[in-house]
N, C-alpha and C. Protein backbone atom coordinates (compact mmCIF):
# COMPACT_ATOMS: atom_id res chain seq x y z
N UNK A 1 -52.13 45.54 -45.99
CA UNK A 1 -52.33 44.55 -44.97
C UNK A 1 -51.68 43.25 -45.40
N UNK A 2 -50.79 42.46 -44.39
CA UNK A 2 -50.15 41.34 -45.13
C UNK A 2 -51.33 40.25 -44.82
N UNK A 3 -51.07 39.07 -45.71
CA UNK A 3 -51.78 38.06 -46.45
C UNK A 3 -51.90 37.18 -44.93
N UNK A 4 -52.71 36.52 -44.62
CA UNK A 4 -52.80 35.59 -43.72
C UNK A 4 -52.23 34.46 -44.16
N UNK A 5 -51.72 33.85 -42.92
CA UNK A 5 -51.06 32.13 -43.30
C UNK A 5 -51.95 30.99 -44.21
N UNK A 6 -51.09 30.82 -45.23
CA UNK A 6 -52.05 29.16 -45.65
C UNK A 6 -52.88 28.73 -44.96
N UNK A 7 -52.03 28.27 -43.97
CA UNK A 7 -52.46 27.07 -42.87
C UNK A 7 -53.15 28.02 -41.87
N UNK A 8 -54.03 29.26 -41.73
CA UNK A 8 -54.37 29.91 -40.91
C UNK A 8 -55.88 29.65 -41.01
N UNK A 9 -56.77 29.16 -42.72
CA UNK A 9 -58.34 28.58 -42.39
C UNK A 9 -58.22 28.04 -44.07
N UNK A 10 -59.10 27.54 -44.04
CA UNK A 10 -59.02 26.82 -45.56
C UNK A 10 -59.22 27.96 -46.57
N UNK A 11 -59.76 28.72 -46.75
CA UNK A 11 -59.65 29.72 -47.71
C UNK A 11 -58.56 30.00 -47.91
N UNK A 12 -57.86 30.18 -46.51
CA UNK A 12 -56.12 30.88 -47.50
C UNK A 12 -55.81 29.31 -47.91
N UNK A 13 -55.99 28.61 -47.50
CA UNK A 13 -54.83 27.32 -48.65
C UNK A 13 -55.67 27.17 -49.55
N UNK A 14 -56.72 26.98 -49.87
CA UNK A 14 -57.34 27.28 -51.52
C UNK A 14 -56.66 27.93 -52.67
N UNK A 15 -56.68 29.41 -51.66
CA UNK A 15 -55.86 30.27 -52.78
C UNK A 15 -54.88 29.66 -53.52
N UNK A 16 -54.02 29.27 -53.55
CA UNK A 16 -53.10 28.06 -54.22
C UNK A 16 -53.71 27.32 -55.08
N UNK A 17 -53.51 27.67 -56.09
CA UNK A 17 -54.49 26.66 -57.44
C UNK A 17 -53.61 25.24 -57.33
N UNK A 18 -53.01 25.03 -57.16
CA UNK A 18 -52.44 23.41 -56.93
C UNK A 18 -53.19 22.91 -55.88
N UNK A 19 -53.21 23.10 -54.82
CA UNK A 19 -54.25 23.00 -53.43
C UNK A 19 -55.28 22.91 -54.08
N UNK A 20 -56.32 23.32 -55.05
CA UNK A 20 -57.42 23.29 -55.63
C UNK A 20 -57.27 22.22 -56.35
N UNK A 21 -56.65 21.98 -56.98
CA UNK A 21 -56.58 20.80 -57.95
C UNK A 21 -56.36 19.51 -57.41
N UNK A 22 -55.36 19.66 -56.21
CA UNK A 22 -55.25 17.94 -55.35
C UNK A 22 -56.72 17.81 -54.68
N UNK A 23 -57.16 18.96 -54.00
CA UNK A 23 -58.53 18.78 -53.76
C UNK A 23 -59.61 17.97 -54.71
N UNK A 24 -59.70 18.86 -56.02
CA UNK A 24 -60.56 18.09 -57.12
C UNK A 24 -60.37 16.51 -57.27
N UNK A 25 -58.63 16.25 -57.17
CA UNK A 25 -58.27 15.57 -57.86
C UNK A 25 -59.00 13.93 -56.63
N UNK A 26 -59.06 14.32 -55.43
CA UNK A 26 -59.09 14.10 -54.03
C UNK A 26 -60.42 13.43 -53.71
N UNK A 27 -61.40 14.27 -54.94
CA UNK A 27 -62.97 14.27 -54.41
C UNK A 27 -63.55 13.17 -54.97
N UNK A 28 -63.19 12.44 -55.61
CA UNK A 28 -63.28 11.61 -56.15
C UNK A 28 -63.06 10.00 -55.66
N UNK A 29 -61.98 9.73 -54.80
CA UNK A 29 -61.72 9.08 -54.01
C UNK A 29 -60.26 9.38 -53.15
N UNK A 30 -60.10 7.97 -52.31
CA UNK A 30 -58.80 8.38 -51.93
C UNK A 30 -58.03 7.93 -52.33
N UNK A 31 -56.75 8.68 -52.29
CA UNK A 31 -55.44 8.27 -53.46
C UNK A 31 -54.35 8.40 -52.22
N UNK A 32 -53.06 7.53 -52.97
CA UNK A 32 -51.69 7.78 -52.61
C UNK A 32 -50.87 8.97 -53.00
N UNK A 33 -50.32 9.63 -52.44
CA UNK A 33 -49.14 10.61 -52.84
C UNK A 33 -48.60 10.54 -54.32
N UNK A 34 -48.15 9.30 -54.57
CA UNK A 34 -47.70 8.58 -56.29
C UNK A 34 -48.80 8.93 -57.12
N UNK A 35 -50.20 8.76 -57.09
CA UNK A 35 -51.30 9.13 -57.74
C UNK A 35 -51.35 10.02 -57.95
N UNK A 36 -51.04 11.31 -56.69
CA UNK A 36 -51.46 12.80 -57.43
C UNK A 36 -50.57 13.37 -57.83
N UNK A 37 -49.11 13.07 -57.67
CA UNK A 37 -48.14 13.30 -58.12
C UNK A 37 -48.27 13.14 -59.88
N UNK A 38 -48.53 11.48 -59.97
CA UNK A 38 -48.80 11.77 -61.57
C UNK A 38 -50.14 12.59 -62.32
N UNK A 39 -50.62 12.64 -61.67
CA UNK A 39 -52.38 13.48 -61.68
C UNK A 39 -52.10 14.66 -62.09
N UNK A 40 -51.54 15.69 -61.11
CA UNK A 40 -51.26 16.72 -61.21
C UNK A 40 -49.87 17.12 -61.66
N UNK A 41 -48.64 16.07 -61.64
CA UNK A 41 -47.53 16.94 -62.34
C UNK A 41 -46.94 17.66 -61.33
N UNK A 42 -46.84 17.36 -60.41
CA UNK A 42 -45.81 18.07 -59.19
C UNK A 42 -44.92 16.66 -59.27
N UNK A 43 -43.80 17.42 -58.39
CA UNK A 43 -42.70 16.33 -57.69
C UNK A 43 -43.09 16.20 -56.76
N UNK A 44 -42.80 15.13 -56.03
CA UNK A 44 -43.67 14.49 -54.47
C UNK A 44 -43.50 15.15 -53.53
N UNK A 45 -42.23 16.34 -53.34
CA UNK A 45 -42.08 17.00 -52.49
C UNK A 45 -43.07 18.16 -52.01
N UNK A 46 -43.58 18.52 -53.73
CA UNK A 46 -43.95 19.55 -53.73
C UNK A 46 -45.73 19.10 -53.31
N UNK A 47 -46.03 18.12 -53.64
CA UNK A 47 -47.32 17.24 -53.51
C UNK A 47 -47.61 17.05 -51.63
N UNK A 48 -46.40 16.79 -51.31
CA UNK A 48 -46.39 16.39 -49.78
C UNK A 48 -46.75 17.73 -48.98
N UNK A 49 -45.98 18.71 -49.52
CA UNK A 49 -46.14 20.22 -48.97
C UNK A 49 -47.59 20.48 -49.49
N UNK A 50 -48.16 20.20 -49.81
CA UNK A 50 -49.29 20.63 -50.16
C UNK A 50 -50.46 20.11 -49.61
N UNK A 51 -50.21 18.62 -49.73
CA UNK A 51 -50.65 18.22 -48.96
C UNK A 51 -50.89 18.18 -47.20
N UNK A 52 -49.95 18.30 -46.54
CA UNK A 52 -49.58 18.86 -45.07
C UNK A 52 -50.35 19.91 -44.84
N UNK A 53 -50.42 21.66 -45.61
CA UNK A 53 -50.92 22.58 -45.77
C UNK A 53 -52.67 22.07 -45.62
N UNK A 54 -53.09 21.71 -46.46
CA UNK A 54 -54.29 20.99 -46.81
C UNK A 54 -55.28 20.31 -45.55
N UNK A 55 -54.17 19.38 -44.95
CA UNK A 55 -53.92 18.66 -43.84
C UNK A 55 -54.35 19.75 -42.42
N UNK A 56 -53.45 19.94 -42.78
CA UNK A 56 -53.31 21.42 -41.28
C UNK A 56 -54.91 22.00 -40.87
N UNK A 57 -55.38 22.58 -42.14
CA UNK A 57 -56.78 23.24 -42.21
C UNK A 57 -57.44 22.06 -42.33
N UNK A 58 -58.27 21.10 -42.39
CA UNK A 58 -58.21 20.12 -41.91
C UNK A 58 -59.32 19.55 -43.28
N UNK A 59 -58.82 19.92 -44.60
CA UNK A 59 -59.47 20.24 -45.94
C UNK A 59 -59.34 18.57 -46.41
N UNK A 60 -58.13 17.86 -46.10
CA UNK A 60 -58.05 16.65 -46.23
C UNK A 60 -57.63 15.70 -45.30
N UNK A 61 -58.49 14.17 -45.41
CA UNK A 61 -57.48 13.30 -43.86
C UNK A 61 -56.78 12.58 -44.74
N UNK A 62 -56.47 11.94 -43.65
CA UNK A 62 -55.30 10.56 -43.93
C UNK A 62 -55.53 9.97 -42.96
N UNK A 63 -54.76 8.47 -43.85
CA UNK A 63 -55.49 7.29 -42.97
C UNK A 63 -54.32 6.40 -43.65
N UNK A 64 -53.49 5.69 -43.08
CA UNK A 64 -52.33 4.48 -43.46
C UNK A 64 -53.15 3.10 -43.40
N UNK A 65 -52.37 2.55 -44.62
CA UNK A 65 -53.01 1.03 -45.02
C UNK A 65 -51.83 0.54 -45.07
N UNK A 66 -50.83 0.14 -44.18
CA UNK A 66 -49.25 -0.88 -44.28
C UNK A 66 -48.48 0.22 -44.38
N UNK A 67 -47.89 0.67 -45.73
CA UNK A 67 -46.80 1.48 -45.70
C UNK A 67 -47.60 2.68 -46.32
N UNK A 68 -47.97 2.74 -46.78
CA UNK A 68 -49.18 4.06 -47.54
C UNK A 68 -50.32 4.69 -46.91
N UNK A 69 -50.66 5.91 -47.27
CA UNK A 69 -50.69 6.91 -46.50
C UNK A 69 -52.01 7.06 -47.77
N UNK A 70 -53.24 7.29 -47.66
CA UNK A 70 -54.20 7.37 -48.76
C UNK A 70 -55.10 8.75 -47.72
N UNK A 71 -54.47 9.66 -49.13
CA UNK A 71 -55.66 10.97 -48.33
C UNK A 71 -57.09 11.19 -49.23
N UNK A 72 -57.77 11.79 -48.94
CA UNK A 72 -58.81 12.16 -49.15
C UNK A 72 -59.55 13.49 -49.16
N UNK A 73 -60.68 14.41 -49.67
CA UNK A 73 -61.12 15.38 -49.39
C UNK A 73 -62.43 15.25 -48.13
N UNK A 74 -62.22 16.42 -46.64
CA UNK A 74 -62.98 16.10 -46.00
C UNK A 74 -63.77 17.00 -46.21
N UNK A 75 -65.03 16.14 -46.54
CA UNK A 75 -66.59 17.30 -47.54
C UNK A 75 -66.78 18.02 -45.84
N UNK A 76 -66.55 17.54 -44.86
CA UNK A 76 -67.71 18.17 -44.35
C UNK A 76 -66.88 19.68 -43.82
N UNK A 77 -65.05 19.44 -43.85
CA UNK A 77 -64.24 20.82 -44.03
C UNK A 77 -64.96 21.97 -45.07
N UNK A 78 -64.94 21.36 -46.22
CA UNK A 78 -65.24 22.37 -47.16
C UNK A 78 -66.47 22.90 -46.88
N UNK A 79 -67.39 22.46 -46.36
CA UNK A 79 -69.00 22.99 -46.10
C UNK A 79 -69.10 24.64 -46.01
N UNK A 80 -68.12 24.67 -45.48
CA UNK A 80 -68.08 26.46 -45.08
C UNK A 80 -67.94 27.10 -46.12
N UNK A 81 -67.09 27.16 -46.84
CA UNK A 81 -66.81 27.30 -48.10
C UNK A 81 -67.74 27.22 -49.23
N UNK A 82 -68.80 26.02 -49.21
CA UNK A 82 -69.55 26.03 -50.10
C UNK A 82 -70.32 27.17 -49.44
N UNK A 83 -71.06 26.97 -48.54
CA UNK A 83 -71.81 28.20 -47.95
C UNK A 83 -71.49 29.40 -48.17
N UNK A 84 -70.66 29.50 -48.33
CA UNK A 84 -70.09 31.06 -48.55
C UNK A 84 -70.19 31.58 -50.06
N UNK A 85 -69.39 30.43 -50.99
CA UNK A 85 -69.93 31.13 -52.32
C UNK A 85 -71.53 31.01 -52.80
N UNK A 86 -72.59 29.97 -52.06
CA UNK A 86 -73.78 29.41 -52.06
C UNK A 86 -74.21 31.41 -52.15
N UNK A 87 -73.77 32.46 -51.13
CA UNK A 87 -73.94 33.24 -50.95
C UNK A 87 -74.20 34.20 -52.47
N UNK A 88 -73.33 33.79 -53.72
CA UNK A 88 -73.47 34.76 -54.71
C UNK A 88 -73.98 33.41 -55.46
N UNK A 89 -74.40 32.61 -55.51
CA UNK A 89 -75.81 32.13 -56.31
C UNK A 89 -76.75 32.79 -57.20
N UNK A 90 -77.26 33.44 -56.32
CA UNK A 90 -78.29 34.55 -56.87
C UNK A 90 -77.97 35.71 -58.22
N UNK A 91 -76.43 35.69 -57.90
CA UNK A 91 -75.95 36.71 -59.31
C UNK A 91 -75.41 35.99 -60.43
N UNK A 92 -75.33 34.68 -60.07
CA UNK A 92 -74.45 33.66 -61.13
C UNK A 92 -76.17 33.44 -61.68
N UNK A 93 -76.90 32.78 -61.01
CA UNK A 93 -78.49 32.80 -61.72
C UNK A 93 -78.91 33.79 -62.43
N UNK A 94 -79.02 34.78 -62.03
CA UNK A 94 -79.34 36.16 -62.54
C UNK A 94 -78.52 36.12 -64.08
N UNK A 95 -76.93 36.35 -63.74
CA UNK A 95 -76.11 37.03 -65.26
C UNK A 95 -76.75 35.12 -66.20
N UNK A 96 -76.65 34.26 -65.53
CA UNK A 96 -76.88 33.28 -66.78
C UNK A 96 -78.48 33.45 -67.16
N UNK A 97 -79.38 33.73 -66.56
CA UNK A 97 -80.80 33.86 -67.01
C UNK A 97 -80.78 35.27 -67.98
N UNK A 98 -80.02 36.38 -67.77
CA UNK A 98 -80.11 37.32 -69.02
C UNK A 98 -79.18 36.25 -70.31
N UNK A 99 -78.29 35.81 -70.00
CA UNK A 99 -77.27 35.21 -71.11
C UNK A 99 -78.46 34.36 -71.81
N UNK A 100 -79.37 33.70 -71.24
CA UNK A 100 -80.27 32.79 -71.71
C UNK A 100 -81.29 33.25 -72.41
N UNK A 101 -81.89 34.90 -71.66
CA UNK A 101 -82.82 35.42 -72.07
C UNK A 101 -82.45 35.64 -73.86
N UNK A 102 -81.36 36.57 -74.00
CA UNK A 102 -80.63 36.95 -75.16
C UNK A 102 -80.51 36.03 -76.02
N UNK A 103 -80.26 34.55 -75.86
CA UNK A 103 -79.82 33.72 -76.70
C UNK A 103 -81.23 33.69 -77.24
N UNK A 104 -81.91 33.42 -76.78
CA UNK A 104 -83.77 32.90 -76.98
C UNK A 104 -83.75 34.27 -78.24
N UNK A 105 -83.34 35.28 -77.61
CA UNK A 105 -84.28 36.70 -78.06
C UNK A 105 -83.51 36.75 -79.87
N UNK A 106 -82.41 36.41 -79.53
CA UNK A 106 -81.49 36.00 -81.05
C UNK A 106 -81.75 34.67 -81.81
N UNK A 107 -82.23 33.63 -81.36
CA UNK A 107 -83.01 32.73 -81.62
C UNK A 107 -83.83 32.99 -82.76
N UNK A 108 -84.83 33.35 -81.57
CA UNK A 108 -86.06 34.13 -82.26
C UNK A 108 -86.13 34.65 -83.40
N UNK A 109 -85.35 35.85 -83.52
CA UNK A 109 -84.98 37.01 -84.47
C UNK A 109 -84.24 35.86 -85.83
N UNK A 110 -83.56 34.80 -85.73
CA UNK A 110 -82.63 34.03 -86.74
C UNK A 110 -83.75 33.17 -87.32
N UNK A 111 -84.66 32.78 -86.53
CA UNK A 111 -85.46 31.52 -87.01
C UNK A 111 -87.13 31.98 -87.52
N UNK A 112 -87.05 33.30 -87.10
CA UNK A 112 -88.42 33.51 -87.31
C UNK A 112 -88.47 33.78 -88.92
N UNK A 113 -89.17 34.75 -89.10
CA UNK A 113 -89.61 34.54 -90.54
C UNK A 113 -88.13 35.56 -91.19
N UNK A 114 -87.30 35.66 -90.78
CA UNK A 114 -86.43 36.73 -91.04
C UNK A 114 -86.43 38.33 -91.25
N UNK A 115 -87.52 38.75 -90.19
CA UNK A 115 -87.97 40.53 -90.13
C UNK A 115 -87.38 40.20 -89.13
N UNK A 116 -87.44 41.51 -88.42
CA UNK A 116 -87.55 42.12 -87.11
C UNK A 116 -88.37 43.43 -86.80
């Protein structure tokens, strides 16, 4: 089955770990193009395309102040998204509460009187 468009819902432009990272980089406040360019280490071209993509699904706005263009991450785009992985919660709790259980249980066994 071929891949759906980027720009077809925000999940496919996620997929793009650069798209993830201007996002991160995004959530924080809003920045100029020049900012994430040096942030992340793209060329502006490649920053702009990414941005647009981003744009499209409607993951980030923009808003001009004179000649600059300052985008941002729109939380309430991503909502869906959080909801969705919110969905496997329960197994990320789960595998870290055995990881926790074990550490305790090796703990135990290191600090106690040294039997088992």
């Amino acid at each position: 089955m071929a891949r759906a468009a980027t720009t077809s819902d925000p999940f496919n432009a996620v997929a793009e770990p650069r798209r993830r990272q201007i996002l991160t980089f995004l959530a924080g406040d809003e920045r100029q193009v020049s900012e994430i360019v040096v942030a992340i280490g793209l060329d502006q071209p490649s920053v702009s395309k990414h941005l647009g993509v981003l744009r499209r699904v409607g993951l980030v706005r923009v808003r001009r102040n004179g000649r600059h263009r300052l985008y941002r991450t729109n939380a309430e785009a991503i909502r869906p998204m959080h909801e969705w992985t919110a969905t496997f919660e329960r197994f990320w709790r789960h595998q870290l509460d055995r990881v926790k259980e074990r550490a305790e249980r090796a703990q135990a066994g290191i600090g106690g009187s040294g039997q088992r």
